[in-house]
N, C-alpha and C. Protein backbone atom coordinates (compact mmCIF):
# COMPACT_ATOMS: atom_id res chain seq x y z
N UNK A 1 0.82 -1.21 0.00
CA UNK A 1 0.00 0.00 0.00
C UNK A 1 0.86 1.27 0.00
N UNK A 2 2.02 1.34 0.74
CA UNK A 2 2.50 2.58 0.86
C UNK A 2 3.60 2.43 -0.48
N UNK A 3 3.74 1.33 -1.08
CA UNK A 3 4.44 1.28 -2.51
C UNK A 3 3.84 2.50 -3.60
N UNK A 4 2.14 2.20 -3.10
CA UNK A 4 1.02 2.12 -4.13
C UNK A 4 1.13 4.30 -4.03
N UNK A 5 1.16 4.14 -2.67
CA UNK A 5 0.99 5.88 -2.13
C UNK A 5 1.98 6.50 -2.91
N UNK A 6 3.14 6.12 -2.42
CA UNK A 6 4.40 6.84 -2.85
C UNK A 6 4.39 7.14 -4.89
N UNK A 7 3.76 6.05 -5.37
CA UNK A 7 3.71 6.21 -6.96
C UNK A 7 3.01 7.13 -6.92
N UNK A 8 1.69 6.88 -6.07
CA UNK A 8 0.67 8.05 -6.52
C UNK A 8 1.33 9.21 -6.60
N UNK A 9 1.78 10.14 -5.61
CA UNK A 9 2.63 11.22 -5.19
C UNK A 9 3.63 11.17 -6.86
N UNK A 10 4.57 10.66 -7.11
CA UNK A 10 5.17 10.53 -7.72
C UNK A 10 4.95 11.15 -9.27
N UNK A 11 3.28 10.21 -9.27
CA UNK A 11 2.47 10.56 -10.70
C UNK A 11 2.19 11.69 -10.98
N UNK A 12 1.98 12.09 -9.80
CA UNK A 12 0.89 13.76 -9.30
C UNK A 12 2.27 14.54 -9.72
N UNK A 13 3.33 14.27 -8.77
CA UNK A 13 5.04 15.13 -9.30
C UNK A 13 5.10 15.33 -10.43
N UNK A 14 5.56 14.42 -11.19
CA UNK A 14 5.60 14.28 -12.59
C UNK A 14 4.87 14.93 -13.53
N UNK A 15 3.49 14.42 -13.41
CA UNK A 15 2.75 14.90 -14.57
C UNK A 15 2.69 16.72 -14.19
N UNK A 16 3.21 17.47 -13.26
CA UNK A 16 2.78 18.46 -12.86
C UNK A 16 3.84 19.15 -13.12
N UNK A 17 5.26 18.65 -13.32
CA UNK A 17 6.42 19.10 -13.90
C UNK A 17 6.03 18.78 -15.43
N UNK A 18 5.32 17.80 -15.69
CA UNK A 18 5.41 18.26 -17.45
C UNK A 18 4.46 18.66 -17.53
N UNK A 19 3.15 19.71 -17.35
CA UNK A 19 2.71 20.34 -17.17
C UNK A 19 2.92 21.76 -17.29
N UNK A 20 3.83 22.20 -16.19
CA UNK A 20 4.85 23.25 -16.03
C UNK A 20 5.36 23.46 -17.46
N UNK A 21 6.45 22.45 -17.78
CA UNK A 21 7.06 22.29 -19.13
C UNK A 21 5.96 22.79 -20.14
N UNK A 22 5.13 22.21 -20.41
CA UNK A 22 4.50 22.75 -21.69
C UNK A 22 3.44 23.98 -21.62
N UNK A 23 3.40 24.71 -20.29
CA UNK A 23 2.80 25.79 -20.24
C UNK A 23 4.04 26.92 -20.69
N UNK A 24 5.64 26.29 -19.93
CA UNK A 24 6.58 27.54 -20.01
C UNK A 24 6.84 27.21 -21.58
N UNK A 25 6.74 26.47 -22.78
CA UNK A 25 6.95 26.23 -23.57
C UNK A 25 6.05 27.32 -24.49
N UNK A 26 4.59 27.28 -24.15
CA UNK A 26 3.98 27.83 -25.02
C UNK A 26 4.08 29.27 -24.86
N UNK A 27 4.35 29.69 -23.63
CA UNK A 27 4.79 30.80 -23.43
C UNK A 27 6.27 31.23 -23.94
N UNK A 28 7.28 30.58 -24.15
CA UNK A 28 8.20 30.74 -25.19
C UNK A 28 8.20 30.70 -26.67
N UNK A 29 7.22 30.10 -27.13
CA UNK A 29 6.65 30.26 -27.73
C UNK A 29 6.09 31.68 -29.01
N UNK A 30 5.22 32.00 -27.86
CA UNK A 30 4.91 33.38 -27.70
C UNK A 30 5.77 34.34 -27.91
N UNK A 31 6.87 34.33 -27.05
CA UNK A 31 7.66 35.31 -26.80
C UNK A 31 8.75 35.12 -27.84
N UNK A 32 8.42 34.05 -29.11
CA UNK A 32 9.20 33.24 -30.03
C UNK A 32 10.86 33.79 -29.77
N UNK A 33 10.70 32.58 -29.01
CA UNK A 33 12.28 32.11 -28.13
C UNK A 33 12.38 30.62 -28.61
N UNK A 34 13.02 30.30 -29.79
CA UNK A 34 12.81 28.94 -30.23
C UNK A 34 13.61 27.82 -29.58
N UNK A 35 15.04 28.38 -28.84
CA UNK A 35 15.96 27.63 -28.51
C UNK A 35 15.42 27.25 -27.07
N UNK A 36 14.56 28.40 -26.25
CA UNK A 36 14.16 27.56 -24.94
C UNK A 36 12.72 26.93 -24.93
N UNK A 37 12.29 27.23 -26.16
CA UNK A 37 11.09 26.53 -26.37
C UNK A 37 11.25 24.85 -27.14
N UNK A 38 12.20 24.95 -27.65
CA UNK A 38 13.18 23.60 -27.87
C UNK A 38 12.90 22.75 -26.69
N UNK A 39 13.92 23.52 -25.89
CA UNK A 39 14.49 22.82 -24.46
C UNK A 39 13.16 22.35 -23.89
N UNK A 40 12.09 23.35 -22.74
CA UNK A 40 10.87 23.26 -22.88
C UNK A 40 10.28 21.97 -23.60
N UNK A 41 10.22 21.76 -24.91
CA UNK A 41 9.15 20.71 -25.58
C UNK A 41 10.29 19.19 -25.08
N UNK A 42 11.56 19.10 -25.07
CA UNK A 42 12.49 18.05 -24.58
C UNK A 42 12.00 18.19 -23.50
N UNK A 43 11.63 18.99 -22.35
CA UNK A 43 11.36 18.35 -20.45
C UNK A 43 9.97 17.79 -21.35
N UNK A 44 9.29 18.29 -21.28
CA UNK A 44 7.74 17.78 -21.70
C UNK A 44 7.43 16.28 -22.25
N UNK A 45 8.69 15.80 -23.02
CA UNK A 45 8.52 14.40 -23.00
C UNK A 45 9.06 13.53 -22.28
N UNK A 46 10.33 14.06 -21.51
CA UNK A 46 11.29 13.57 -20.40
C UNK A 46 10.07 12.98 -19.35
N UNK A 47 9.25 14.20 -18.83
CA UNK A 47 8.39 13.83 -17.89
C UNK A 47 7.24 13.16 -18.25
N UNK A 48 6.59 13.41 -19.48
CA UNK A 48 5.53 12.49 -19.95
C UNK A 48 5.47 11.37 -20.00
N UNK A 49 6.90 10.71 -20.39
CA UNK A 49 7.27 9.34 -20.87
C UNK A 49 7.26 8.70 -19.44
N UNK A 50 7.68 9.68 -18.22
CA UNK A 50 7.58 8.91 -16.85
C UNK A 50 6.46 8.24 -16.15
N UNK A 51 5.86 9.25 -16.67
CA UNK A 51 4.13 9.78 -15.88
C UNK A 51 3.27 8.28 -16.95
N UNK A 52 3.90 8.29 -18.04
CA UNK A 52 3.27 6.97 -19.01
C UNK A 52 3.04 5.63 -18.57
N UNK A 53 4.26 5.79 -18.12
CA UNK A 53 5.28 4.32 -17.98
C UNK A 53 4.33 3.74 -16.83
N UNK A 54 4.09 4.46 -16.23
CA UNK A 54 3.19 4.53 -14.82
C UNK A 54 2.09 4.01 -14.69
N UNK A 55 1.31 5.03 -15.46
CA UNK A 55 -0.26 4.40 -15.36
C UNK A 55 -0.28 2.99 -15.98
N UNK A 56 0.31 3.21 -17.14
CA UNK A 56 0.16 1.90 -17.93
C UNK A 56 0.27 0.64 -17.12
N UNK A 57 1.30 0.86 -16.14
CA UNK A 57 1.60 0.04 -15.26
C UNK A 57 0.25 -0.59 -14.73
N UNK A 58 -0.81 0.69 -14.03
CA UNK A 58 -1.71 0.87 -13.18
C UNK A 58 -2.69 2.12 -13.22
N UNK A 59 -3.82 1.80 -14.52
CA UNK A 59 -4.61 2.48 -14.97
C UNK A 59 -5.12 3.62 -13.86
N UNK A 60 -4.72 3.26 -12.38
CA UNK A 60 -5.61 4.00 -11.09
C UNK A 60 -4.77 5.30 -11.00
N UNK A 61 -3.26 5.21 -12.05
CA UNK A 61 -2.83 6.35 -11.55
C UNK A 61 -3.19 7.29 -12.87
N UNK A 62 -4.24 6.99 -13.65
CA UNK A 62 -4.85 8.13 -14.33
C UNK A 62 -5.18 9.31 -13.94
N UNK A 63 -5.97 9.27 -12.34
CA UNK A 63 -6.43 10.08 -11.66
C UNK A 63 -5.51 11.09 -11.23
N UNK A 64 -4.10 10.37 -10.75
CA UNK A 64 -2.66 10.92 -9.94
C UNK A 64 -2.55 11.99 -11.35
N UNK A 65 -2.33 11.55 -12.82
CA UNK A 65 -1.68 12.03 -13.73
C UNK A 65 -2.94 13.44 -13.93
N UNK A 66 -4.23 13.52 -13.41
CA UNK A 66 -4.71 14.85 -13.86
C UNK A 66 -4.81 15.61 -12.93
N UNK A 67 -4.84 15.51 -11.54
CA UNK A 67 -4.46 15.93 -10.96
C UNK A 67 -3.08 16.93 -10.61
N UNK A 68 -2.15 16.00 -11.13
CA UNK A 68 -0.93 16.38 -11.40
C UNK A 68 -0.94 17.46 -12.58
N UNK A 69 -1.80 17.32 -13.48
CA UNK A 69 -2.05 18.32 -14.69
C UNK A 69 -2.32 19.62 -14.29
N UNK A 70 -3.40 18.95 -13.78
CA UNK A 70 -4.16 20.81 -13.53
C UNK A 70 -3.59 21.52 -12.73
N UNK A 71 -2.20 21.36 -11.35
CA UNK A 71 -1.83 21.77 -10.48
C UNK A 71 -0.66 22.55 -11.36
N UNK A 72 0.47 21.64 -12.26
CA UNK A 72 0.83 22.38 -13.09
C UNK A 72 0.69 23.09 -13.47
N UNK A 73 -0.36 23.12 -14.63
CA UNK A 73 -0.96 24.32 -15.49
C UNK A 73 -1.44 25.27 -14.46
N UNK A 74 -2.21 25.26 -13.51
CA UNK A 74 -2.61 26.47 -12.86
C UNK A 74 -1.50 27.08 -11.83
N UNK A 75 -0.56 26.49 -11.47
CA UNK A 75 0.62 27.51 -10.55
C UNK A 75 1.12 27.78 -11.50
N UNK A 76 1.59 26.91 -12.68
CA UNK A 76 2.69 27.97 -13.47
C UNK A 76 1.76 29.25 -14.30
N UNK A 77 0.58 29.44 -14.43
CA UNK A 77 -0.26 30.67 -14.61
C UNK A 77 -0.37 31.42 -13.76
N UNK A 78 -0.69 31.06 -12.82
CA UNK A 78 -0.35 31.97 -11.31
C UNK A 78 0.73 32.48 -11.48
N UNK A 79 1.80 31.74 -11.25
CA UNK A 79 2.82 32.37 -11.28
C UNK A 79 3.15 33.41 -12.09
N UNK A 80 3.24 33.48 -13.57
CA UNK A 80 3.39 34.09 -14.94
C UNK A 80 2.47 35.63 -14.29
N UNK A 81 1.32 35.34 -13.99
CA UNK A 81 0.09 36.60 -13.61
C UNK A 81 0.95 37.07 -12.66
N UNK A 82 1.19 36.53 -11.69
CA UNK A 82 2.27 37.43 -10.77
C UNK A 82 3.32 38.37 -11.05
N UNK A 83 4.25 37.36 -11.85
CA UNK A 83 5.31 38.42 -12.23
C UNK A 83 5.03 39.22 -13.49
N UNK A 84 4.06 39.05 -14.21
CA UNK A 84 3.49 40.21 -15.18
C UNK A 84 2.92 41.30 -14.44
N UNK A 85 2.32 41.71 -13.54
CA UNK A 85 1.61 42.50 -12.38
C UNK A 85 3.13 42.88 -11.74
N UNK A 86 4.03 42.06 -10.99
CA UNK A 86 5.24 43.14 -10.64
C UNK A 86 5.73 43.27 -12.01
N UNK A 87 6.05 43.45 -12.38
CA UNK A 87 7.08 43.64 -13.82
C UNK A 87 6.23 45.27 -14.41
N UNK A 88 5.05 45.38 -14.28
CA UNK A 88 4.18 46.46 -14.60
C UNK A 88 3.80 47.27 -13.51
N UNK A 89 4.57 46.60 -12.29
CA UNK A 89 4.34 47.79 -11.26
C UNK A 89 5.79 48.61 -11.04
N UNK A 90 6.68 47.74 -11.42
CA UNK A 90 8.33 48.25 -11.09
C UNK A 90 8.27 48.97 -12.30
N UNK A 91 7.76 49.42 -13.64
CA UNK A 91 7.95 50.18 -14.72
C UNK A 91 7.41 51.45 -14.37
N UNK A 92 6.45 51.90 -14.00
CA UNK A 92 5.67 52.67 -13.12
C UNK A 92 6.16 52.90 -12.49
């Protein structure tokens, strides 16, 4: 059971670092920065391929892997909103 815990955690890690990865990606993107948007799309499969390997293992950590998604995607937006708000208050 605590094998079973520790993956979970693990899944949730993972998929939430490649997550991260392909939010800071598209945002390089954007800012067409091709060489760290390169780098960026390489973590994105580094961690995907982990987060894969996983469920496949054990379909239950589907749940771990969206979880892990949405926590990603929404701190690294948080975050981004943050430092766009200081970055526009220190110009001012």
């Amino acid at each position: 059971m605590i094998t079973y815990i520790l993956t979970f955690i693990m899944v949730i890690i993972m998929m939430a670092i490649a997550d991260i990865c392909w939010t800071l990606y598209f945002i390089k993107i954007e800012e067409r920065k091709s060489i760290q948007a390169g780098i960026w799309g390489s973590m994105i499969y580094l961690f995907s391929a982990i987060t894969v390997t996983k469920y496949m293992e054990n379909q239950s950590y589907i749940i771990a892997a969206i979880i892990g998604a949405f926590l990603g995607t929404y701190l690294t937006v948080e975050w981004k909103i943050k430092k766009d708000k200081k970055r526009k208050t220190n110009k001012q």
